[in-house]
PDB file of N, CA and C in Angstrom:
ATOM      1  N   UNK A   1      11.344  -3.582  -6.194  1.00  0.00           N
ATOM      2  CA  UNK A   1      10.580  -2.379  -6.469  1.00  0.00           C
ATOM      3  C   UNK A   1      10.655  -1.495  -5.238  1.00  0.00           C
ATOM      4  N   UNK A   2      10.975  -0.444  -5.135  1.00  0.00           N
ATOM      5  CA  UNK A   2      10.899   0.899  -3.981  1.00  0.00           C
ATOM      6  C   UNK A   2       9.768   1.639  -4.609  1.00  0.00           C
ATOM      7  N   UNK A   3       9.312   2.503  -3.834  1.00  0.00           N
ATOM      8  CA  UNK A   3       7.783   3.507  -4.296  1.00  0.00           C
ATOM      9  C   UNK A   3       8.585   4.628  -2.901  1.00  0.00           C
ATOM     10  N   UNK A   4       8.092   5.962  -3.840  1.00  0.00           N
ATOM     11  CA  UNK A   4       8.518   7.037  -3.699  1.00  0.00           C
ATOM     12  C   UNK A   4       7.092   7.310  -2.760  1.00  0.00           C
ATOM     13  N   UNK A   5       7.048   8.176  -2.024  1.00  0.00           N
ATOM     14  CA  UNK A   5       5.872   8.401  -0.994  1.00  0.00           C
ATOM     15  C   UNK A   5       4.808   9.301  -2.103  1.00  0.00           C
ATOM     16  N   UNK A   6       3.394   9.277  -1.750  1.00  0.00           N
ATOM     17  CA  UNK A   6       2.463   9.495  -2.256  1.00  0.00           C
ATOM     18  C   UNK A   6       2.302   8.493  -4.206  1.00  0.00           C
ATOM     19  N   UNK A   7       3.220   7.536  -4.368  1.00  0.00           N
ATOM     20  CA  UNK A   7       2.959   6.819  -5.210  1.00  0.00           C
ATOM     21  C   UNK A   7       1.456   5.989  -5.434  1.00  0.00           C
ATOM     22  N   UNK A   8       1.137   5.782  -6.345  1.00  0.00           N
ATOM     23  CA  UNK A   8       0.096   5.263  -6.732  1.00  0.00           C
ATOM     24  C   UNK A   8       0.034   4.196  -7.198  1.00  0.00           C
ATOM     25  N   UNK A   9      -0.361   3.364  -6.309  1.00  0.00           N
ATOM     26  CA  UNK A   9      -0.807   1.520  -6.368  1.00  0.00           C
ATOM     27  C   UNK A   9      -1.802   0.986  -6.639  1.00  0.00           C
ATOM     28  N   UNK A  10      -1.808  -0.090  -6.712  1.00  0.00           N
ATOM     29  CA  UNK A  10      -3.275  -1.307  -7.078  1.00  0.00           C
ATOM     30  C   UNK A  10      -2.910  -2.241  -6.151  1.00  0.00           C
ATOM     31  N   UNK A  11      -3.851  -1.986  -5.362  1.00  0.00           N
ATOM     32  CA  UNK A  11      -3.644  -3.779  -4.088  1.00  0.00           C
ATOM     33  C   UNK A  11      -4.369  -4.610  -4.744  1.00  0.00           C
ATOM     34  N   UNK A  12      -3.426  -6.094  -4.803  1.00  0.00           N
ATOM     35  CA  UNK A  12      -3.817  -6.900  -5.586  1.00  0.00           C
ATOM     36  C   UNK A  12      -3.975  -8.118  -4.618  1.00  0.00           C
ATOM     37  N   UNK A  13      -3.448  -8.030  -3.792  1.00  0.00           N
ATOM     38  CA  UNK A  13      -3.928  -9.481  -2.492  1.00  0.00           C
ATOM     39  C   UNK A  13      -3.240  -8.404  -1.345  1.00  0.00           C
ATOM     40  N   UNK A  14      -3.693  -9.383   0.150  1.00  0.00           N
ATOM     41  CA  UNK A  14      -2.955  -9.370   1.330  1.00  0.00           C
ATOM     42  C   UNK A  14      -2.799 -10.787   1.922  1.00  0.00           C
ATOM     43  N   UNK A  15      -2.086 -10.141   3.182  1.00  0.00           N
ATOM     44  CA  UNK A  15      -1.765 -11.520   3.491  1.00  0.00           C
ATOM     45  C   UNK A  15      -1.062 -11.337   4.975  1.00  0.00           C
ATOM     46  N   UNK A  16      -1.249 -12.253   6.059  1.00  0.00           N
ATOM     47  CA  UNK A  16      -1.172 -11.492   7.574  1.00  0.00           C
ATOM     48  C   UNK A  16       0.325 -12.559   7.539  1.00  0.00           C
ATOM     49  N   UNK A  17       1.181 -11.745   8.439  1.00  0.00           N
ATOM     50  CA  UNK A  17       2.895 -12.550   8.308  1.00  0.00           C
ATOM     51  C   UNK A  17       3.452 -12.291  10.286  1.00  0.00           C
ATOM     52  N   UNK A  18       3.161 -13.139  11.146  1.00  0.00           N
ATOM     53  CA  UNK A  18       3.631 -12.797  12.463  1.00  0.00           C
ATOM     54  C   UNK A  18       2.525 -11.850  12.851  1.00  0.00           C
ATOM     55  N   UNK A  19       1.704 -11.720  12.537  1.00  0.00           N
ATOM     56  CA  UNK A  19       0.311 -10.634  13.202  1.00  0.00           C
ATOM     57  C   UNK A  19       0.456  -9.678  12.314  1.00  0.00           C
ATOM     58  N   UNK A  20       1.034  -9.442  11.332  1.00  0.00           N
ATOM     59  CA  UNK A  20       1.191  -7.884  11.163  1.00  0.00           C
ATOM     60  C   UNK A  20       0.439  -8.135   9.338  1.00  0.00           C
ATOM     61  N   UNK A  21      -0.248  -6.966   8.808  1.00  0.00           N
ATOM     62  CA  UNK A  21      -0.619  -6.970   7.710  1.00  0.00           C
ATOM     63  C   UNK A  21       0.275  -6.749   6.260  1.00  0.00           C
ATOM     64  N   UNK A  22       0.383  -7.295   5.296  1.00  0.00           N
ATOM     65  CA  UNK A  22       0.986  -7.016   4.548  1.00  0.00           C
ATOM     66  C   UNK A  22      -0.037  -7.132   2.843  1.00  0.00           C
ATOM     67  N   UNK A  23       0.091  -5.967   2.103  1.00  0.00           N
ATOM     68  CA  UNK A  23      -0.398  -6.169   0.729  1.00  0.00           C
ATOM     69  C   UNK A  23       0.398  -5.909  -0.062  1.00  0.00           C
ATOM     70  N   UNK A  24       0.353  -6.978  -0.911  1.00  0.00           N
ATOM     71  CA  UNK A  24       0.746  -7.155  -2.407  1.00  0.00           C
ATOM     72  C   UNK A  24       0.328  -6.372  -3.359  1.00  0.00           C
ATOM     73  N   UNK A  25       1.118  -5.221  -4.041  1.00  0.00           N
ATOM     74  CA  UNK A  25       0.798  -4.025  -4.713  1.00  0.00           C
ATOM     75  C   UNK A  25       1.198  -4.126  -5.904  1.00  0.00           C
ATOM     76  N   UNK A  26       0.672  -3.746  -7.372  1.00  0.00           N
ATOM     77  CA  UNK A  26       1.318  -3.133  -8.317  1.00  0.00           C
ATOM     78  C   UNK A  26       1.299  -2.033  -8.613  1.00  0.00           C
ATOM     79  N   UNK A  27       2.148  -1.669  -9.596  1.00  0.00           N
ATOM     80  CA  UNK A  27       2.977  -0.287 -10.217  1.00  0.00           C
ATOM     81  C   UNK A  27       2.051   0.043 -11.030  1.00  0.00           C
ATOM     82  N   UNK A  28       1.872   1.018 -11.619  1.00  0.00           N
ATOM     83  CA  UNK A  28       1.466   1.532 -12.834  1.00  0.00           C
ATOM     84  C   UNK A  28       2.048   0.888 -14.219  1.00  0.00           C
ATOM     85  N   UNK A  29       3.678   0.720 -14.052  1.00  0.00           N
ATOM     86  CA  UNK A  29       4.422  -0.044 -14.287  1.00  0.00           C
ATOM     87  C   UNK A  29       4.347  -1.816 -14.625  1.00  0.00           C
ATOM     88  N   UNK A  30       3.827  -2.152 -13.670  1.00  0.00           N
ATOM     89  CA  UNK A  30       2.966  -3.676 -13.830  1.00  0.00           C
ATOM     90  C   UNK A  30       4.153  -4.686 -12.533  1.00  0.00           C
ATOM     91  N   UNK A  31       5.311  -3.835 -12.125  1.00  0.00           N
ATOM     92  CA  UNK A  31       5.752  -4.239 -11.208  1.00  0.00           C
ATOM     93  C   UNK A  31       4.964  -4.582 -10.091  1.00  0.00           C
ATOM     94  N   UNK A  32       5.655  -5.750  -9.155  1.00  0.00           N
ATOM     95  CA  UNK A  32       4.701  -6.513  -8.070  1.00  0.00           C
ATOM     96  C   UNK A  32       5.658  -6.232  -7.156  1.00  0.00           C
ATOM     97  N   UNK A  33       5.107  -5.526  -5.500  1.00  0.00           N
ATOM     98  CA  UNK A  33       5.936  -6.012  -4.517  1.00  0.00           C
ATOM     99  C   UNK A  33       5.005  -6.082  -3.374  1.00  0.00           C
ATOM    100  N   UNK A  34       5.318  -6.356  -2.160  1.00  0.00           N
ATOM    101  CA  UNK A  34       5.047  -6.382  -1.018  1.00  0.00           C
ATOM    102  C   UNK A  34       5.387  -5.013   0.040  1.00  0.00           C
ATOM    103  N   UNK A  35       4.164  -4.556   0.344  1.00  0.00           N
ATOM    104  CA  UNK A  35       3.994  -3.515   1.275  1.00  0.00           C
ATOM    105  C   UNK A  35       3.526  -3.519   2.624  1.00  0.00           C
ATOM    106  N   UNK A  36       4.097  -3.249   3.501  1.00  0.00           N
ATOM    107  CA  UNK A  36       3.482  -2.903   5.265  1.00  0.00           C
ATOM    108  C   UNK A  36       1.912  -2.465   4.882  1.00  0.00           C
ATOM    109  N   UNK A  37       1.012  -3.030   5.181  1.00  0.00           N
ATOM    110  CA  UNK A  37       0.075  -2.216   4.610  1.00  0.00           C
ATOM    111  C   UNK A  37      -0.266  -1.206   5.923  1.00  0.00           C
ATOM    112  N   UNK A  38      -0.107  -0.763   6.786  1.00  0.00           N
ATOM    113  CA  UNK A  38      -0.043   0.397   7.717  1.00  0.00           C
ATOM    114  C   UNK A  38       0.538   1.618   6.924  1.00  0.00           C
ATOM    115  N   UNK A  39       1.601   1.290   5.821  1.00  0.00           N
ATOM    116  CA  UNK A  39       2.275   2.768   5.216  1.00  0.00           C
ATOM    117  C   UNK A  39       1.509   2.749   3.984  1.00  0.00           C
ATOM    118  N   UNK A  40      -0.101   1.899   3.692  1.00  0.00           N
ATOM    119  CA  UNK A  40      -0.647   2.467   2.548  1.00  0.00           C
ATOM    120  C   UNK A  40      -2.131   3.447   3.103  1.00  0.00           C
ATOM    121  N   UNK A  41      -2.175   4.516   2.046  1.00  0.00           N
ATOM    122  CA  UNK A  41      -3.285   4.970   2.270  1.00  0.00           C
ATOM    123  C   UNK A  41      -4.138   4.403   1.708  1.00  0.00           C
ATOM    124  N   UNK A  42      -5.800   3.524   2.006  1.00  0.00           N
ATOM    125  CA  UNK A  42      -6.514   2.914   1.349  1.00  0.00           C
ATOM    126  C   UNK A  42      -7.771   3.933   0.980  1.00  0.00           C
ATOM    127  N   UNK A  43      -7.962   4.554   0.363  1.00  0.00           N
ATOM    128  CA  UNK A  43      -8.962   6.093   0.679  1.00  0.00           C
ATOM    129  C   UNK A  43      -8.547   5.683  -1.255  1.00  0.00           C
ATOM    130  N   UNK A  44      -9.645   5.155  -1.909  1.00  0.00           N
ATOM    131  CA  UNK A  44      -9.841   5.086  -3.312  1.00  0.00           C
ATOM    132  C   UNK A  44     -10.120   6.543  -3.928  1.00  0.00           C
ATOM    133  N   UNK A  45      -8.626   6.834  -5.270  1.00  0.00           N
ATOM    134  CA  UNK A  45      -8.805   7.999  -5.716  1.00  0.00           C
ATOM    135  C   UNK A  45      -9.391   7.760  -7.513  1.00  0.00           C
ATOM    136  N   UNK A  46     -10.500   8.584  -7.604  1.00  0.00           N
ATOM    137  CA  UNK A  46     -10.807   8.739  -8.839  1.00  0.00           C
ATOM    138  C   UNK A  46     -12.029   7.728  -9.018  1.00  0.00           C
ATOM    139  N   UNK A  47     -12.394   7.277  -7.983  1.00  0.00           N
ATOM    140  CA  UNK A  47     -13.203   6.276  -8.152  1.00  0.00           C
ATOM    141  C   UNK A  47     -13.024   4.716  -8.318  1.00  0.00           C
ATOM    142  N   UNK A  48     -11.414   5.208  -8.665  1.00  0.00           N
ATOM    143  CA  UNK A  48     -10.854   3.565  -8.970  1.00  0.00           C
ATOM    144  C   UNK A  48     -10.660   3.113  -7.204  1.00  0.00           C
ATOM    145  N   UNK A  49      -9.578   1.690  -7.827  1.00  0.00           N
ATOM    146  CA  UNK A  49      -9.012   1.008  -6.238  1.00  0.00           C
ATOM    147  C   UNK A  49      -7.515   1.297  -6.074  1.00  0.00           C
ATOM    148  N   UNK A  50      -7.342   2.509  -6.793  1.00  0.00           N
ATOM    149  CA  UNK A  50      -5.410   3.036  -6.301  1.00  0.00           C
ATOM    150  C   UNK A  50      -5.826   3.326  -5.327  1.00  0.00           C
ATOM    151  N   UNK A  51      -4.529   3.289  -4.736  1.00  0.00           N
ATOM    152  CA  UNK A  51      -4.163   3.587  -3.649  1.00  0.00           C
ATOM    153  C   UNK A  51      -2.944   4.720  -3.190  1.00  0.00           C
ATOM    154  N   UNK A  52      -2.900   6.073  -2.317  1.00  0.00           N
ATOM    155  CA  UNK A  52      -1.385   6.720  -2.750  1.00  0.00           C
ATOM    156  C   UNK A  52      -0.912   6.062  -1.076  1.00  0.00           C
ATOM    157  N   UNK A  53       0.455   6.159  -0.898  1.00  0.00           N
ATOM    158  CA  UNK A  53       1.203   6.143   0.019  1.00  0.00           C
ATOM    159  C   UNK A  53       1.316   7.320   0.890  1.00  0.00           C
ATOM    160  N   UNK A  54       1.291   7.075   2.320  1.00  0.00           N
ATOM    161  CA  UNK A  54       1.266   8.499   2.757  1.00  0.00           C
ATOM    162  C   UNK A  54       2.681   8.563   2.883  1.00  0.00           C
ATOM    163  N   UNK A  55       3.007   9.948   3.617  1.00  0.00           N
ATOM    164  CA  UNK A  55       4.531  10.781   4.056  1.00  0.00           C
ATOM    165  C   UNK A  55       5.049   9.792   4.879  1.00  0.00           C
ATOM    166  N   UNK A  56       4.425   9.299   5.997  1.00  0.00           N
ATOM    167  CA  UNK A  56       4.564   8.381   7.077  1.00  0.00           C
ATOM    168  C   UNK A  56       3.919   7.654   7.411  1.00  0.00           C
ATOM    169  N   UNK A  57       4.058   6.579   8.727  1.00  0.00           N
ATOM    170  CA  UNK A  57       3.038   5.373   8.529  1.00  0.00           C
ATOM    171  C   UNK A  57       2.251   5.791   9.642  1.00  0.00           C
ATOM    172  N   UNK A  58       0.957   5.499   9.926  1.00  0.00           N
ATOM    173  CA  UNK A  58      -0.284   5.947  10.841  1.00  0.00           C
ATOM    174  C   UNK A  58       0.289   5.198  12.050  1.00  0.00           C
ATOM    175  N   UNK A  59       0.363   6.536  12.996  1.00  0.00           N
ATOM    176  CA  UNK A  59       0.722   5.603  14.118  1.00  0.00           C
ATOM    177  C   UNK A  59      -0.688   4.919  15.031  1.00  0.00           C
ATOM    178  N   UNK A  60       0.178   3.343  15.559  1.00  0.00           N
ATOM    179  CA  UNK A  60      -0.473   2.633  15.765  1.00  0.00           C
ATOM    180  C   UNK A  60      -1.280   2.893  16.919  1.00  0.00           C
ATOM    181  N   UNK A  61      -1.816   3.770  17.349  1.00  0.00           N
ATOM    182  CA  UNK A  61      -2.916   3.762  18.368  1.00  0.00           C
ATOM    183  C   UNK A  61      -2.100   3.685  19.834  1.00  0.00           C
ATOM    184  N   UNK A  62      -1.158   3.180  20.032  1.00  0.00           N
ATOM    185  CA  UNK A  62      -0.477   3.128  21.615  1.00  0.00           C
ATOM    186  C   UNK A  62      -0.312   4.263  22.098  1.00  0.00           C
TER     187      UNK A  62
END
């Protein structure tokens, strides 16, 4: 599965891999993949728990 930027997800688990965060997303579609979760925006739209993708990933604070 690839997701086009500002796509719209459902985090369905996470899971930490070498320090770094990763969530398990589906599609609208019902497709499952694995995402950096740093390149998701978590800011709930519509009231639901989607999620969109931003342009770029938040840089890390350094």
């Amino acid at each position: 599965m690839s997701l086009a930027n500002g796509s719209k997800v459902r985090r369905i688990g996470e899971r930490l891999h070498a320090g770094k965060r990763w969530a398990l997303v589906s599609s609208d579609e019902g497709d499952l993949g694995w995402v950096f979760a740093a390149f998701l925006d978590c800011v709930p739209v519509d009231g639901d728990q989607l999620k969109s993708a931003p342009m770029r990933p938040r840089p890390s604070g350094n």
